[in-house]
Protein backbone atom coordinates (compact mmCIF):
# COMPACT_ATOMS: atom_id res chain seq x y z
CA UNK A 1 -11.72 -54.86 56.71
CA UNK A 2 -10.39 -58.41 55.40
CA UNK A 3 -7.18 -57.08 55.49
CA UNK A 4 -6.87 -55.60 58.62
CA UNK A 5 -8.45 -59.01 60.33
CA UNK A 6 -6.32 -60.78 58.33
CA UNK A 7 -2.95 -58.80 60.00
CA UNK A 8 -4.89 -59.05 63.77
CA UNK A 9 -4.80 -63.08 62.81
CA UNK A 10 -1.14 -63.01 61.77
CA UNK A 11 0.32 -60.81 65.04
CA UNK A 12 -1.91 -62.76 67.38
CA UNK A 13 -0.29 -65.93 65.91
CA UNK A 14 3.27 -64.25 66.26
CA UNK A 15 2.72 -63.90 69.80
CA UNK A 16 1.71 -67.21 70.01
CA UNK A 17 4.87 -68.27 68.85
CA UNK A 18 7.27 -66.10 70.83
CA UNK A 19 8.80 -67.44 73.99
CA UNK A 20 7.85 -65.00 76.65
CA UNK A 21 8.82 -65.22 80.43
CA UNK A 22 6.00 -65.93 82.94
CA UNK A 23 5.26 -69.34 81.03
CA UNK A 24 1.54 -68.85 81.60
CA UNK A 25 1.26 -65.21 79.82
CA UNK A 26 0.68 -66.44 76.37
CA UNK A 27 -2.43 -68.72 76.56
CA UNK A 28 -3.82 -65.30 78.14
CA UNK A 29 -3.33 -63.94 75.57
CA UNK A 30 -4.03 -66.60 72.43
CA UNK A 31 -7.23 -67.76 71.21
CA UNK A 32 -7.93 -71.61 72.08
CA UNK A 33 -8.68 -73.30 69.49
CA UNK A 34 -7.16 -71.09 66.17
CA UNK A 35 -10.11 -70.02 64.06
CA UNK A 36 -10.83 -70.32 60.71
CA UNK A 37 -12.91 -68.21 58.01
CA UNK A 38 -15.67 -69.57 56.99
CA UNK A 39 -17.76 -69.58 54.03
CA UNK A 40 -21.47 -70.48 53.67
CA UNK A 41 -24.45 -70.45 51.54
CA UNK A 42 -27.66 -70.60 52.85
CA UNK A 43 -31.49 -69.86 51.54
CA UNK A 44 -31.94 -66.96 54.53
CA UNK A 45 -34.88 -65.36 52.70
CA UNK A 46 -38.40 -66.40 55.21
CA UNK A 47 -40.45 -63.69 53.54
CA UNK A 48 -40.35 -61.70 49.82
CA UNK A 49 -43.01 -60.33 48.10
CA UNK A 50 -43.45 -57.68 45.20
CA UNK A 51 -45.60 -54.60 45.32
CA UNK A 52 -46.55 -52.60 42.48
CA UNK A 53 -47.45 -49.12 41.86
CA UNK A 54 -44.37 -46.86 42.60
CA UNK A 55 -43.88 -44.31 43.07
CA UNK A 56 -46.70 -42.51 44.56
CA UNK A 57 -48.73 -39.90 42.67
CA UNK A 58 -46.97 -36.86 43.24
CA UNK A 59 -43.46 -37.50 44.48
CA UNK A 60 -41.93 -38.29 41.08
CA UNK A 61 -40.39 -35.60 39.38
CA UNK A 62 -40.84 -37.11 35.82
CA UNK A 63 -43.96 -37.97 33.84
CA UNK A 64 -43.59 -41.05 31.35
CA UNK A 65 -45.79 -40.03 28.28
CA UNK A 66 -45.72 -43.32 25.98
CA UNK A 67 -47.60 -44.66 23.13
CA UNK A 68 -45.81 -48.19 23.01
CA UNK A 69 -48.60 -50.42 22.16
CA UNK A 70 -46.52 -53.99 22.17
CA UNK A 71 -45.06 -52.59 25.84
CA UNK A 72 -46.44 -49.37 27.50
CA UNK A 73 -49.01 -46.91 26.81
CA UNK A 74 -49.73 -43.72 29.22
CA UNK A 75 -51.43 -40.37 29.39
CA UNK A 76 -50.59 -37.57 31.32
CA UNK A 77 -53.17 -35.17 33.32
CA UNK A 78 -52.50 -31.28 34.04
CA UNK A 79 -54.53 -29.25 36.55
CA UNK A 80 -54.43 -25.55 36.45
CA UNK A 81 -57.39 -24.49 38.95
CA UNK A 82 -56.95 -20.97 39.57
CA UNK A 83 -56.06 -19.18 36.45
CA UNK A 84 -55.17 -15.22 36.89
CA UNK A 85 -58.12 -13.12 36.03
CA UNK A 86 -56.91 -9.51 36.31
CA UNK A 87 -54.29 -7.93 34.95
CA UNK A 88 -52.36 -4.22 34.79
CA UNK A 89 -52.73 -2.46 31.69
CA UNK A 90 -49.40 -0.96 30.04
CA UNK A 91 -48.69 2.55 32.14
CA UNK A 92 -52.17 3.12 33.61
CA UNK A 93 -51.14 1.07 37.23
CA UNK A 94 -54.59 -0.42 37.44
CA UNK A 95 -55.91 -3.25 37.34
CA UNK A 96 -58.62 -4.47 34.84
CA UNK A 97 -60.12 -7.65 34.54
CA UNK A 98 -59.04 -10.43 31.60
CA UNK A 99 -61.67 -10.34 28.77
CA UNK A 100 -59.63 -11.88 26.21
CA UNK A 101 -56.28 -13.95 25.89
CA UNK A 102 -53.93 -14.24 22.91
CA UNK A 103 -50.99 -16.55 22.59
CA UNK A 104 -51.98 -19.37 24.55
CA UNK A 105 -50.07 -22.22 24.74
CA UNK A 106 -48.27 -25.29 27.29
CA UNK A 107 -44.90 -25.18 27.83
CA UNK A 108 -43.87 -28.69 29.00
CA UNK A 109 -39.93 -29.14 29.97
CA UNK A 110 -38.73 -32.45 28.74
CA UNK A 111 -35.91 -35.01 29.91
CA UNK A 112 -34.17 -35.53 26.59
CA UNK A 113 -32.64 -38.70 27.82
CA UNK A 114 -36.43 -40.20 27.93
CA UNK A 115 -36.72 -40.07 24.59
CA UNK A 116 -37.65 -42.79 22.22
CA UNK A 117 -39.06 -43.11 18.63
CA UNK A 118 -37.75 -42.04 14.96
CA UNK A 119 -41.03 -40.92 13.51
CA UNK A 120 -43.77 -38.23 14.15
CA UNK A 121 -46.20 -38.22 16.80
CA UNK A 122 -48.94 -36.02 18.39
CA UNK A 123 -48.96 -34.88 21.77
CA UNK A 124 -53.18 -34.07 22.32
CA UNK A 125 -54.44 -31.80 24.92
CA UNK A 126 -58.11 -32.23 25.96
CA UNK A 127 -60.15 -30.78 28.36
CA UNK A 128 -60.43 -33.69 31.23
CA UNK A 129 -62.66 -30.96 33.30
CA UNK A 130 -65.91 -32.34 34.96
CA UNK A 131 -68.26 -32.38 37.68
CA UNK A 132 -68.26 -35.82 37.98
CA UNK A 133 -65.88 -37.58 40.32
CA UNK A 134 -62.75 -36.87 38.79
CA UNK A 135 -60.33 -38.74 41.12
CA UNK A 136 -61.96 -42.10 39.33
CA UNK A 137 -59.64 -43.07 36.61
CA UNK A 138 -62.40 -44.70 34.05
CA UNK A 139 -64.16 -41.04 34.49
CA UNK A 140 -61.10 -38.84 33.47
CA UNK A 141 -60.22 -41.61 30.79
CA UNK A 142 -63.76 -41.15 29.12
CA UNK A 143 -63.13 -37.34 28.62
CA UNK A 144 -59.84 -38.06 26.04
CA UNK A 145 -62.29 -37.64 23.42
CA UNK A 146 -62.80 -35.60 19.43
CA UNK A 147 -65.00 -33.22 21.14
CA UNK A 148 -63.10 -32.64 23.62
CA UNK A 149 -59.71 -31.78 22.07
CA UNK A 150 -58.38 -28.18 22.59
CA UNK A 151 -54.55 -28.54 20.91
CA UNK A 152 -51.96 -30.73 19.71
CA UNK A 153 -48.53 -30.71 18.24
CA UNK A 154 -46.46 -33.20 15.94
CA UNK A 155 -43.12 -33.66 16.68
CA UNK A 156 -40.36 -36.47 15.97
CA UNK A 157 -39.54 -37.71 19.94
CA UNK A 158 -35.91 -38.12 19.35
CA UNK A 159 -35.29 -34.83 17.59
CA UNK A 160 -37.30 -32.65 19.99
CA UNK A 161 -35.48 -30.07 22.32
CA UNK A 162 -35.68 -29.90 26.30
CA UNK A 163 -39.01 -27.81 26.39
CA UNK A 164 -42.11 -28.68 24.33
CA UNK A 165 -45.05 -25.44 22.95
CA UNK A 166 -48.23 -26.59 22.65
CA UNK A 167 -50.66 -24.51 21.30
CA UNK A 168 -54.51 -24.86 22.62
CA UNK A 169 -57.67 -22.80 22.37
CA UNK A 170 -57.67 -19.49 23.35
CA UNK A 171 -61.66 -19.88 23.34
CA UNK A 172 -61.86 -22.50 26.17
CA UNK A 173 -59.44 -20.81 28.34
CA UNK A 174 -61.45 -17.67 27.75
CA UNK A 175 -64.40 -18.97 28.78
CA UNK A 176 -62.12 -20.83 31.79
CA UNK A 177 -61.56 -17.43 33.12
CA UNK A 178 -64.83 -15.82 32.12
CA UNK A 179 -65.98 -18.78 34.26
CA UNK A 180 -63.95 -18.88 36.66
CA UNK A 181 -63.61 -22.50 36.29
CA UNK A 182 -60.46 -24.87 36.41
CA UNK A 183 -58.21 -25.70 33.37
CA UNK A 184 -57.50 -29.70 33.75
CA UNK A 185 -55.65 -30.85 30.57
CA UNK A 186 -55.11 -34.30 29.38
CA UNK A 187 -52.17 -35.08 27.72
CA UNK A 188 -52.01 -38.26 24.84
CA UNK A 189 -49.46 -39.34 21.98
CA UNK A 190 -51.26 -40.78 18.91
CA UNK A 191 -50.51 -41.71 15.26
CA UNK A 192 -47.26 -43.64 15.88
CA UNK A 193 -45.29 -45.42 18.49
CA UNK A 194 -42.94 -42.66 20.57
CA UNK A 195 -41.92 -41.63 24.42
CA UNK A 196 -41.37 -38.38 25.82
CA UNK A 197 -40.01 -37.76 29.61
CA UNK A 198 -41.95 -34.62 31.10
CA UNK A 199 -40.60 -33.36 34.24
CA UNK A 200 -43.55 -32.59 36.31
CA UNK A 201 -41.95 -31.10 39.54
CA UNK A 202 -39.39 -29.06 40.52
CA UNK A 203 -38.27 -28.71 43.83
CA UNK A 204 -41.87 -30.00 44.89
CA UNK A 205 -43.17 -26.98 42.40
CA UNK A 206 -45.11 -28.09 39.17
CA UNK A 207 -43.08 -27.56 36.13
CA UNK A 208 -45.30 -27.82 33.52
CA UNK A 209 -46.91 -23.81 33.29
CA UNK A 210 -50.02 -22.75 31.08
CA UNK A 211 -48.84 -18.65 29.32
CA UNK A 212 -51.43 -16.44 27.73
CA UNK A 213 -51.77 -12.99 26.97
CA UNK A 214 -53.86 -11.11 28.49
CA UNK A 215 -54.69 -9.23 25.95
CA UNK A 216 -54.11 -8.85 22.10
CA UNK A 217 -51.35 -6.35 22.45
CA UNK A 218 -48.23 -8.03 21.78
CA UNK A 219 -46.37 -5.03 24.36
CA UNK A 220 -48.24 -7.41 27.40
CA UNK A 221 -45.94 -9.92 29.18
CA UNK A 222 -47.50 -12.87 28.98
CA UNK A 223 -48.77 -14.89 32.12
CA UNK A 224 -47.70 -17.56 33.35
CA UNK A 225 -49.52 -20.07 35.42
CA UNK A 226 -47.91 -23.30 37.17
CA UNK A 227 -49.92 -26.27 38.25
CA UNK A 228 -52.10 -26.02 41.07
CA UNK A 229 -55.38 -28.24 42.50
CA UNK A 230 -57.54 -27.50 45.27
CA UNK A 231 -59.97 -30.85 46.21
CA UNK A 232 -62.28 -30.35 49.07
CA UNK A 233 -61.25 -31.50 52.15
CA UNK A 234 -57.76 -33.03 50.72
CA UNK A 235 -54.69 -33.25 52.27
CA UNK A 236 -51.56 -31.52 50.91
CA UNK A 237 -50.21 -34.54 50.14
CA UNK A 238 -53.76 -35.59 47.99
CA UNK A 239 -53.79 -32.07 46.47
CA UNK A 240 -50.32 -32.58 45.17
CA UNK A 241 -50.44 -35.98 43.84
CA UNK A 242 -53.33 -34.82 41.41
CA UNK A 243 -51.69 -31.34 40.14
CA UNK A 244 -49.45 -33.89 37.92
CA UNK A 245 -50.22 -37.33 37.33
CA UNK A 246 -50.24 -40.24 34.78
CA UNK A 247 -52.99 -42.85 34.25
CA UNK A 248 -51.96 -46.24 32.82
CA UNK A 249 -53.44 -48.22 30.03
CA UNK A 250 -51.25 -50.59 29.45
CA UNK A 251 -48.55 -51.20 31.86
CA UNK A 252 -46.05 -54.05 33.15
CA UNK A 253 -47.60 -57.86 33.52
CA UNK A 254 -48.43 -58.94 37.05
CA UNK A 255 -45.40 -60.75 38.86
CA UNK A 256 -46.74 -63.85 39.28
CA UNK A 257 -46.04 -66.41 42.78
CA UNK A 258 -42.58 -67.13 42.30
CA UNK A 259 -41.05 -64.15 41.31
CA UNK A 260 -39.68 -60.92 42.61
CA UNK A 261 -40.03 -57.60 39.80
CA UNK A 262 -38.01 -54.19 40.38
CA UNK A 263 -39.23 -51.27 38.24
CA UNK A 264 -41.65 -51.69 35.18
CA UNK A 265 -44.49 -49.49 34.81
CA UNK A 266 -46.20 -48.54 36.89
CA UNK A 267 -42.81 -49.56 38.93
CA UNK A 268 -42.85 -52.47 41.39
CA UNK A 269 -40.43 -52.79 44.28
CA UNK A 270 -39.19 -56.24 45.95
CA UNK A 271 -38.88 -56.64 49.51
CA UNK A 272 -36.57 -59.33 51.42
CA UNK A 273 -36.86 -60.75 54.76
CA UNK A 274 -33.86 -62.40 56.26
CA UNK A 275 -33.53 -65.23 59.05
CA UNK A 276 -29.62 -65.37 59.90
CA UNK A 277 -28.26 -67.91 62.59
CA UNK A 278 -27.23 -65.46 65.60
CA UNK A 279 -23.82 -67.50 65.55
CA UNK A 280 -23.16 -65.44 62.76
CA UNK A 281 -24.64 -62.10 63.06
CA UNK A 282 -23.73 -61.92 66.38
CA UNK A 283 -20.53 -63.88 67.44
CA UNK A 284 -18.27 -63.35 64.35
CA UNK A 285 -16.61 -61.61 61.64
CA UNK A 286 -18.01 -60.89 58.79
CA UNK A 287 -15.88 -60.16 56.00
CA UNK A 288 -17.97 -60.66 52.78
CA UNK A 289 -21.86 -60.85 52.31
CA UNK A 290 -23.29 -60.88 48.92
CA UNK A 291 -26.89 -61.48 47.92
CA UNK A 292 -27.45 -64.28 45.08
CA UNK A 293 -30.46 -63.55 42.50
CA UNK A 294 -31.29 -65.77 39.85
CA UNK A 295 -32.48 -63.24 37.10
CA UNK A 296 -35.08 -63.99 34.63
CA UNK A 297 -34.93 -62.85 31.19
CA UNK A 298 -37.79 -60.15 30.89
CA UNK A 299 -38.62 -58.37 27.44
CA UNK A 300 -40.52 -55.78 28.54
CA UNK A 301 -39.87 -52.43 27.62
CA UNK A 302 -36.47 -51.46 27.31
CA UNK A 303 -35.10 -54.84 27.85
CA UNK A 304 -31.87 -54.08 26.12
CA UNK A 305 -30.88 -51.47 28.18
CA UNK A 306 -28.79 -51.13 31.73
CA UNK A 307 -30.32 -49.88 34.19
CA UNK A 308 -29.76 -49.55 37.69
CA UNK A 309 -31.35 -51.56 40.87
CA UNK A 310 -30.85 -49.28 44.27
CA UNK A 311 -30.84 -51.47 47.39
CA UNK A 312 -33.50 -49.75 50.25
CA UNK A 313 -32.81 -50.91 54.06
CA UNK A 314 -36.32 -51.12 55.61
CA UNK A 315 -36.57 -49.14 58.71
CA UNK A 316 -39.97 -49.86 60.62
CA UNK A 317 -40.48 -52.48 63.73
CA UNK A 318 -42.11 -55.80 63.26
CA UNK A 319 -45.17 -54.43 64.06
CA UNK A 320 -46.05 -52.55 60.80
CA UNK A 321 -47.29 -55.22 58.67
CA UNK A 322 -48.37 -53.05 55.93
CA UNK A 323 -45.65 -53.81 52.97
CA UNK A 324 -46.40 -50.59 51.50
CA UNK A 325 -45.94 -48.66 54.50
CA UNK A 326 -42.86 -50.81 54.81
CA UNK A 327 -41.78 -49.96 51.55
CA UNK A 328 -42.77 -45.84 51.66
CA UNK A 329 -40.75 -46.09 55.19
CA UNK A 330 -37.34 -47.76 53.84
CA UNK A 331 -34.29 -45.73 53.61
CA UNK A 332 -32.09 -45.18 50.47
CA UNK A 333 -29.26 -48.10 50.70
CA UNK A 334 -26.59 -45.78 49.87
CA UNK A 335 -26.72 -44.53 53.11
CA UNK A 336 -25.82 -48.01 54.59
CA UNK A 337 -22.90 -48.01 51.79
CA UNK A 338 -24.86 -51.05 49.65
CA UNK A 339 -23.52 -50.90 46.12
CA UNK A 340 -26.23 -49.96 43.35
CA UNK A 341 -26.02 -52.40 40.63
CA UNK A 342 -26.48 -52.47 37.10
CA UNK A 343 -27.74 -55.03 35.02
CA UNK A 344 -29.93 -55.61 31.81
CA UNK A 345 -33.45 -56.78 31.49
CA UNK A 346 -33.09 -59.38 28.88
CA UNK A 347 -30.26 -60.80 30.73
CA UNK A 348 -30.59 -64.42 32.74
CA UNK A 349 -28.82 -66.46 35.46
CA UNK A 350 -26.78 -65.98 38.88
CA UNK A 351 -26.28 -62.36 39.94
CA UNK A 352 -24.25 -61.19 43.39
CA UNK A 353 -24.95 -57.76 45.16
CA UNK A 354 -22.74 -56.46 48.05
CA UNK A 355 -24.72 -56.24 51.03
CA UNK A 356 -21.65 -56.61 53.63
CA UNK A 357 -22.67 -53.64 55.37
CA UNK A 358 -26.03 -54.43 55.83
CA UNK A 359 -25.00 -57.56 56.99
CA UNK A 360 -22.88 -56.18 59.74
CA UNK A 361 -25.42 -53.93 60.90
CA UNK A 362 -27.91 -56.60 61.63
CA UNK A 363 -26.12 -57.87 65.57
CA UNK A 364 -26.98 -53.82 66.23
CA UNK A 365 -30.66 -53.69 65.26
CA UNK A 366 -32.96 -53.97 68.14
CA UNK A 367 -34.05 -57.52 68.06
CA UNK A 368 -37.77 -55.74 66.86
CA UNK A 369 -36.63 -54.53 63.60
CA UNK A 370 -36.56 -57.37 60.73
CA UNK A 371 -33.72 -58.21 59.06
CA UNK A 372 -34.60 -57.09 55.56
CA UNK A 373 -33.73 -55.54 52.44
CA UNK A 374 -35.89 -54.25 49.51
CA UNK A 375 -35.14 -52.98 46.18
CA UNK A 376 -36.22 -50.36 43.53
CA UNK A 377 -35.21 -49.36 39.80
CA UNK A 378 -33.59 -45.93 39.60
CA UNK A 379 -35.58 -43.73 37.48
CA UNK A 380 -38.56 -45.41 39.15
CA UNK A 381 -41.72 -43.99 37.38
CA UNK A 382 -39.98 -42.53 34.79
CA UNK A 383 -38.77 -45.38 32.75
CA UNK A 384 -40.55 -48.74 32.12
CA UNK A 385 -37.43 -51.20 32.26
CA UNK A 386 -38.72 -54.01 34.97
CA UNK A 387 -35.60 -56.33 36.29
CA UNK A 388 -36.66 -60.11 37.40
CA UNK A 389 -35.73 -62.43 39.68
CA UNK A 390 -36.72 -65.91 40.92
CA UNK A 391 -38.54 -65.67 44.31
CA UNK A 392 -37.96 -67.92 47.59
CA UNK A 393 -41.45 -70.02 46.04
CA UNK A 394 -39.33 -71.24 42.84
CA UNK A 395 -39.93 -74.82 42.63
CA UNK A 396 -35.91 -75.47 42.15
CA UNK A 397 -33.96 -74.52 45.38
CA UNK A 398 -31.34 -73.78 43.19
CA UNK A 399 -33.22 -70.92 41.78
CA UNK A 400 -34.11 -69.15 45.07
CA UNK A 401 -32.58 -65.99 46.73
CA UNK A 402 -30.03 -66.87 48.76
CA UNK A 403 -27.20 -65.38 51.34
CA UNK A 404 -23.82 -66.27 50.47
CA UNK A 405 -21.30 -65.17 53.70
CA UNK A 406 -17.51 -65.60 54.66
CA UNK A 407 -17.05 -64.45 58.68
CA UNK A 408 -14.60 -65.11 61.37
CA UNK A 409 -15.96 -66.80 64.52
CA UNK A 410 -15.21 -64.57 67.40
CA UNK A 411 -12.14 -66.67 69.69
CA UNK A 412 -12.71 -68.07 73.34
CA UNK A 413 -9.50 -66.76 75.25
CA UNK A 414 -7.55 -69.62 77.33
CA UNK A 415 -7.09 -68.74 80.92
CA UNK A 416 -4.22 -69.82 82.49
C-alpha cells in the first residue's frame, strides 16, 4: 500500500510539472498545498483492563493436568453418567443385562507436545461422585481422597506415548451399573513434579472414553463409553462444560492495577480501547500502525519459552459493557489480517505489533462500535505461559501502551 501511494504522489507531482494547454487545467488537477507523511506517537489507549479465567469450561479442546508446585498445579474431572447396561451375548442375538465387567480401564489421548518432567509420576483416578452439590469446586475437591481412590498409573511425562491406560476398579464400576449410578472420575498427578496435555474434545465430542468388558470372556468386544453429563435443568452449553473440566489449585498471580496479562493459568485475556483523532482515521492515509507494549519480565511457568499472542478485534456496540461478554464476542484477528506475534515470557522492554489493518478499518465502523483490540495466548487453557505488559495506569508515561502511526493527509484540490 506504501508503495502504490508512494507512485500516486510521484505521477500527481509529474503532472504538476508538465506544461499543459488551457493554463488553468493543472491546479484542477494538483493538490494545494503538497502533503507530507506523517509520523506520530500518541498514548491512544482510554480504557484496558485484564480478565481472567479463559477459556470457558467446555470449549477447550485440551486439559492441562500439572503437578508444578513452584508454578501450577491442576486436576482434571471426568463424567461418564450413563454407562451401557445390556449387552448381546456371542451368537445368541439377545440381549442380557451386564452383571459383571472385566478389563476396565481409561483411555486418555494425550498432546505429546504438552509434556513436561524427566521423572515418574502418578496419574490417580478417584471417584468425585456425590449427592451433594457437585458444581461447587471445594465439594468435588474434598472427594480426591485415600478412600476414595479407584486406579492409578506411573509413568515418566516425557517418555509417555499419545494415549494413556489407566486401570481402575472393576468393583466400583460394577456396582456403577448394578446401580445405575454415574461414573465421575477425578484425575491427579502426585509423587513428583510433571505435566501431561489431555485432549478432552473432539469435534465438540469428549475424547477421553471409559472400556470394559462386559463379561469375563475375552471373545466380548469391549465397550466403550465417551463422556457424557446430564444436570437438571442445564443448558447444553452447562451440560458440556462439566463432561470435561479442570479445577485449579494453584494457578497464575492476580494482574495487579497497572498491568495487562495474556495467557497464564487459568488464561487471562487483555482488552484495549482506543481514542484516535478523526483527522486521522478519517481524512488520511494510513500507511503503517503498530501497537507499542512495554513487556514485563514474568517467570511464571514456562517463562523460557515462545509462545504466541493472537490479536482479537472486539465486535459488540458500546452498549455491552460486560468485558467478558466483550471478550466471548471478539473475533479471531487473523481475519482482519493482524499479525500473531511471538515473544518470550521472561523477556522485557519495547515490543511493536502490526495492527495497520485494524487501523484502517476504524473510519468504517459505525461510530457505535469502540475502537478496540484485545488479546489472547494461543494454546489458551492448555499451556500456563502468561505474557506481561505495562498498562495505561503505569506511573511512567513512557511505560504505557501506546499507538505509533505514519498516514498521508487526504489533499484539498485547487479550483481554478
Amino acid at each position: 500500500m506504501l508503495l502504490l501511494t508512494l507512485c500516486a504522489v510521484v505521477l500527481s507531482a509529474a503532472a504538476c510539472g508538465e506544461s499543459l494547454d488551457g493554463g488553468a487545467a493543472c491546479p484542477a488537477l494538483c493538490p494545494s498545498p503538497s502533503q507530507e507523511f506523517r509520523d506520530t506517537t500518541f498514548e491512544a489507549v482510554v480504557q484496558d483492563t485484564s480478565v481472567s479465567g479463559f477459556p470457558t469450561l467446555g470449549l477447550s479442546t485440551l486439559m492441562l493436568l500439572a503437578n508444578r508446585p513452584d508454578t501450577v498445579v491442576t486436576r482434571g474431572v471426568l463424567r461418564f453418567d450413563v454407562l451401557a447396561t445390556s449387552f448381546y451375548p456371542n451368537g445368541t442375538g439377545a440381549l442380557d443385562s451386564i452383571t459383571t465387567v472385566d478389563s476396565v480401564y481409561l483411555r486418555l489421548p494425550l498432546d505429546t507436545t504438552g509434556r513436561r518432567g524427566t521423572a515418574p509420576v502418578t496419574l490417580e483416578v478417584f471417584d468425585v461422585d456425590t449427592t451433594a452439590s457437585d458444581s461447587v469446586t471445594a465439594v468435588v475437591s474434598s472427594l480426591f481422597r485415600a478412600d476414595r481412590r479407584i486406579g492409578s498409573i506411573t509413568v515418566i511425562p516425557s517418555l509417555t506415548s499419545d494415549t494413556l491406560r489407566v486401570p481402575i476398579s472393576r468393583t466400583v464400576v460394577q456396582q456403577k451399573i448394578a446401580g445405575k449410578k454415574p461414573l465421575r472420575v477425578g484425575l491427579r498427578l502426585s509423587g513428583g513434579a510433571g505435566q501431561l496435555r489431555l485432549v478432552a474434545f473432539t469435534f465438540s465430542t469428549g475424547a477421553p472414553t471409559l472400556r470394559y468388558d462386559a463379561s469375563t470372556d475375552t471373545t466380548y468386544s469391549p465397550i466403550t463409553v465417551a463422556t457424557n453429563t446430564s444436570i437438571a435443568n442445564a443448558t447444553v452449553d452447562v451440560n458440556l462444560a462439566y463432561q470435561v473440566y479442570t479445577i485449579v489449585d494453584k494457578g497464575s498471580p492476580a494482574a495487579g492495577p497497572d498491568a495487562l496479562v495474556v495467557g497464564g493459568y487459568p488464561a487471562y485475556r487483555s482488552y484495549l480501547r482506543f481514542a484516535v483523532p478523526r483527522r486521522i482515521t478519517d481524512s488520511s492515509t494510513i500507511v503503517r500502525a503498530e501497537l507499542l507494549l512495554t513487556q514485563r519480565r514474568s517467570t511464571f511457568a514456562n517463562a523460557a519459552d515462545s509462545v504466541a499472542i493472537v490479536a482479537l478485534v472486539p465486535t459488540t456496540t458500546g452498549a455491552v459493557v460486560d468485558m467478558r461478554r466483550i471478550l466471548d464476542l471478539s473475533a479471531d484477528g487473523m481475519f482482519a489480517s493482524i499479525d500473531t506475534t511471538r515473544l518470550v515470557p521472561r523477556d522485557s522492554g519495547l515490543k511493536a505489533i502490526n495492527v495497520l489493518t485494524l487501523a484502517r478499518s476504524w473510519a468504517l465502523l459505525p461510530t457505535d462500535v469502540p475502537r478496540a483490540l484485545a488479546f489472547r495466548i494461543n494454546r489458551e487453557g492448555a499451556q500456563p505461559s502468561e505474557l506481561r505488559f505495562f498498562s495505561s495506569k503505569a506511573t511512567q508515561s513512557s511505560l504505557r501502551p501506546r499507538l505509533r502511526i505514519t498516514y498521508l493527509p487526504r489533499a484539498d484540490f485547487a479550483l481554478p
